[in-house]
C-alpha atoms as a PDB file:
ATOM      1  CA  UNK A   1     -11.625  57.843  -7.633  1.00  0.00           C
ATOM      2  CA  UNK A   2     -12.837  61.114  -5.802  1.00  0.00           C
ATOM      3  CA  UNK A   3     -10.554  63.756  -4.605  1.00  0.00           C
ATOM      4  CA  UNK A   4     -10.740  63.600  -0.869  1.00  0.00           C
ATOM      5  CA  UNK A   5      -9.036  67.300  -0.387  1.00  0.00           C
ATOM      6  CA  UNK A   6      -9.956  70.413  -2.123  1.00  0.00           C
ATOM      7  CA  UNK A   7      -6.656  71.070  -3.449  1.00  0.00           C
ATOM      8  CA  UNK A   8      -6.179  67.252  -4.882  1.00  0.00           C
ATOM      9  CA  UNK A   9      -5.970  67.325  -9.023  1.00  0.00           C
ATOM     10  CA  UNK A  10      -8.125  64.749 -10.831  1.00  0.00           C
ATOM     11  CA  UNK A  11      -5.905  61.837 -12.245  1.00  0.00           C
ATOM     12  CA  UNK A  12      -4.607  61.955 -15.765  1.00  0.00           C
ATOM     13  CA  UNK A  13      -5.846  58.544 -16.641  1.00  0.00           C
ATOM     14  CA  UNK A  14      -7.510  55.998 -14.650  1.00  0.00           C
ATOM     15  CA  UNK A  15      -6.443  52.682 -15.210  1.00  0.00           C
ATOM     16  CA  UNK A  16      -8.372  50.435 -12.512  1.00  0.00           C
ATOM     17  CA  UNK A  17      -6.684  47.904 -10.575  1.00  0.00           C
ATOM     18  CA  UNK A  18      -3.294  46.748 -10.562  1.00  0.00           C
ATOM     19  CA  UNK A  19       0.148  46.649  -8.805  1.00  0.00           C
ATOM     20  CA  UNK A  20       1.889  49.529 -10.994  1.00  0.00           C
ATOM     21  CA  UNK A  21       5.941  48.512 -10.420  1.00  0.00           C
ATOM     22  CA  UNK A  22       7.512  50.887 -12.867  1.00  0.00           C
ATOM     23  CA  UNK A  23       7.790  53.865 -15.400  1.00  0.00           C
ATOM     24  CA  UNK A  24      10.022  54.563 -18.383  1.00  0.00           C
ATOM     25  CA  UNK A  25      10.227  57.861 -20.754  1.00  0.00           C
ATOM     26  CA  UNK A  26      10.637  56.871 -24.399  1.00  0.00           C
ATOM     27  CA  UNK A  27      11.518  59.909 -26.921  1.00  0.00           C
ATOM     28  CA  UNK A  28      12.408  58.110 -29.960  1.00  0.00           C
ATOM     29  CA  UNK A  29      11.487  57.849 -33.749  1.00  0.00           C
ATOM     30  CA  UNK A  30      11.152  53.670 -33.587  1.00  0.00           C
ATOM     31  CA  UNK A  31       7.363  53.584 -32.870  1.00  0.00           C
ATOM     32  CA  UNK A  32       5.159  55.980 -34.905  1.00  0.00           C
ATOM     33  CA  UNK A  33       3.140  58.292 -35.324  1.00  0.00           C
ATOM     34  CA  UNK A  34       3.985  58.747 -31.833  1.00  0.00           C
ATOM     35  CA  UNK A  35       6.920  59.116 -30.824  1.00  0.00           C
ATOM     36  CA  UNK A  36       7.357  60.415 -26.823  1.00  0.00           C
ATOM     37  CA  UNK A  37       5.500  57.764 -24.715  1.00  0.00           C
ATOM     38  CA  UNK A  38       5.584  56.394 -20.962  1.00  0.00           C
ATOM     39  CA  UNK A  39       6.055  52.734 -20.487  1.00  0.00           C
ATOM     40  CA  UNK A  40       4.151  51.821 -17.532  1.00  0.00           C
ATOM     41  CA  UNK A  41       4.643  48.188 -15.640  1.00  0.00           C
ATOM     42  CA  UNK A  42       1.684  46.590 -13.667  1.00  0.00           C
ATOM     43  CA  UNK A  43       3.340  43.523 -11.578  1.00  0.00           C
ATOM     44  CA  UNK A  44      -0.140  42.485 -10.795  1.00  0.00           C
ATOM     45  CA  UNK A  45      -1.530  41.795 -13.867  1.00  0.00           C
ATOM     46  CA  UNK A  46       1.730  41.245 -16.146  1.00  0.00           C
ATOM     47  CA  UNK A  47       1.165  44.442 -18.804  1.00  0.00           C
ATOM     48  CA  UNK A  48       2.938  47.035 -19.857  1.00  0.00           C
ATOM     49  CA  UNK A  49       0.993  49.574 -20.770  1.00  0.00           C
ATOM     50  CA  UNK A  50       1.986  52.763 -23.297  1.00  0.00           C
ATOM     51  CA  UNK A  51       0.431  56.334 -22.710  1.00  0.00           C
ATOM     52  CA  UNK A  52       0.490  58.875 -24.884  1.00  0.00           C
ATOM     53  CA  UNK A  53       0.266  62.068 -22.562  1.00  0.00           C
ATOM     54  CA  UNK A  54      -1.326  65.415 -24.855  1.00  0.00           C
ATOM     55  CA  UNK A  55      -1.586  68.647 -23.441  1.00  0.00           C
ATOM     56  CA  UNK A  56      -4.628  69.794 -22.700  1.00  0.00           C
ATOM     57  CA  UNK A  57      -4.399  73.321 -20.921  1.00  0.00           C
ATOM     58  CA  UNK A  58      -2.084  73.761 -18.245  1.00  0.00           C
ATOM     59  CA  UNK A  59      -2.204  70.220 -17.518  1.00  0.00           C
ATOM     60  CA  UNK A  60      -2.422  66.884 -20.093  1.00  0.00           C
ATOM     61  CA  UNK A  61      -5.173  63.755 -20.721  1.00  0.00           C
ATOM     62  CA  UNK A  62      -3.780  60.332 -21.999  1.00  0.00           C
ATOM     63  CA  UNK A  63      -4.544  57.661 -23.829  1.00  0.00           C
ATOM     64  CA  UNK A  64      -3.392  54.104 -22.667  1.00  0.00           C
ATOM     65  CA  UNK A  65      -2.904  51.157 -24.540  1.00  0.00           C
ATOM     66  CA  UNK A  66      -1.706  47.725 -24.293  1.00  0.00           C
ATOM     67  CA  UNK A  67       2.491  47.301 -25.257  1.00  0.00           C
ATOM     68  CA  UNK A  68       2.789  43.941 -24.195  1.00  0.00           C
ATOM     69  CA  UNK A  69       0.536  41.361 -21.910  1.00  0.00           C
ATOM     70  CA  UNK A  70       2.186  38.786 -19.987  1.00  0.00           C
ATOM     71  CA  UNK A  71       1.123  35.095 -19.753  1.00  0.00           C
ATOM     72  CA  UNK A  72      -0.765  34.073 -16.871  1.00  0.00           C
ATOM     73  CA  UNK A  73      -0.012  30.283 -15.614  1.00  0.00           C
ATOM     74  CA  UNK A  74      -2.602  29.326 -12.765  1.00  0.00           C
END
Protein backbone atom coordinates (compact mmCIF):
# COMPACT_ATOMS: atom_id res chain seq x y z
CA UNK A 1 0.00 0.00 0.00
CA UNK A 2 1.43 3.57 -0.83
CA UNK A 3 2.08 6.16 1.72
CA UNK A 4 -0.44 8.85 1.06
CA UNK A 5 1.57 11.63 3.31
CA UNK A 6 5.16 12.43 3.18
CA UNK A 7 5.80 11.78 6.68
CA UNK A 8 3.87 8.16 6.65
CA UNK A 9 6.58 5.12 7.37
CA UNK A 10 6.36 2.11 5.03
CA UNK A 11 4.70 -0.94 6.86
CA UNK A 12 6.81 -3.52 8.57
CA UNK A 13 5.17 -6.41 6.87
CA UNK A 14 2.37 -6.58 4.55
CA UNK A 15 0.11 -9.23 5.07
CA UNK A 16 -2.88 -8.66 2.46
CA UNK A 17 -6.34 -8.94 3.43
CA UNK A 18 -7.91 -9.79 6.53
CA UNK A 19 -9.87 -8.64 9.66
CA UNK A 20 -6.72 -8.40 12.14
CA UNK A 21 -8.69 -8.76 15.85
CA UNK A 22 -5.70 -9.05 18.10
CA UNK A 23 -1.94 -8.97 19.21
CA UNK A 24 0.04 -10.79 21.88
CA UNK A 25 3.94 -10.37 22.95
CA UNK A 26 5.52 -13.76 23.62
CA UNK A 27 9.18 -13.65 25.32
CA UNK A 28 9.68 -17.14 26.25
CA UNK A 29 12.16 -20.11 25.76
CA UNK A 30 9.09 -22.76 24.68
CA UNK A 31 9.37 -22.18 20.88
CA UNK A 32 12.91 -22.05 19.39
CA UNK A 33 15.29 -20.77 17.88
CA UNK A 34 13.16 -17.88 18.36
CA UNK A 35 12.14 -16.96 21.17
CA UNK A 36 10.37 -13.12 21.34
CA UNK A 37 7.47 -13.26 18.80
CA UNK A 38 4.00 -11.38 18.18
CA UNK A 39 0.93 -13.47 17.93
CA UNK A 40 -1.26 -11.82 15.55
CA UNK A 41 -5.24 -12.83 15.16
CA UNK A 42 -7.06 -12.35 11.75
CA UNK A 43 -11.00 -12.87 12.57
CA UNK A 44 -11.52 -12.88 8.89
CA UNK A 45 -9.72 -15.60 7.78
CA UNK A 46 -9.32 -17.75 11.15
CA UNK A 47 -5.14 -17.59 11.49
CA UNK A 48 -2.95 -16.70 13.81
CA UNK A 49 -0.10 -15.64 12.47
CA UNK A 50 3.66 -15.44 14.31
CA UNK A 51 6.20 -12.58 13.35
CA UNK A 52 9.45 -12.52 14.12
CA UNK A 53 10.30 -8.65 14.18
CA UNK A 54 14.57 -8.10 13.50
CA UNK A 55 16.04 -4.89 13.65
CA UNK A 56 17.04 -3.49 10.79
CA UNK A 57 18.38 0.18 11.42
CA UNK A 58 16.46 2.41 13.43
CA UNK A 59 13.44 0.60 12.60
CA UNK A 60 12.75 -3.54 12.11
CA UNK A 61 11.48 -6.01 8.95
CA UNK A 62 9.53 -9.28 9.86
CA UNK A 63 8.95 -12.40 8.86
CA UNK A 64 5.37 -13.93 9.22
CA UNK A 65 4.35 -17.30 9.40
CA UNK A 66 1.44 -19.43 9.93
CA UNK A 67 0.87 -20.54 14.08
CA UNK A 68 -2.33 -21.99 13.64
CA UNK A 69 -5.21 -21.94 10.71
CA UNK A 70 -8.69 -22.27 11.63
CA UNK A 71 -11.30 -24.52 9.91
CA UNK A 72 -13.52 -22.99 7.53
CA UNK A 73 -17.25 -24.60 7.44
CA UNK A 74 -19.26 -23.04 4.40
Amino acid sequence: MAAYYIDSLPATVDTGPGSPTGMAYYDTLLFRPSTTLVFVADWALGHINAVKLERDGASYKAKVTPFLKGRRSM
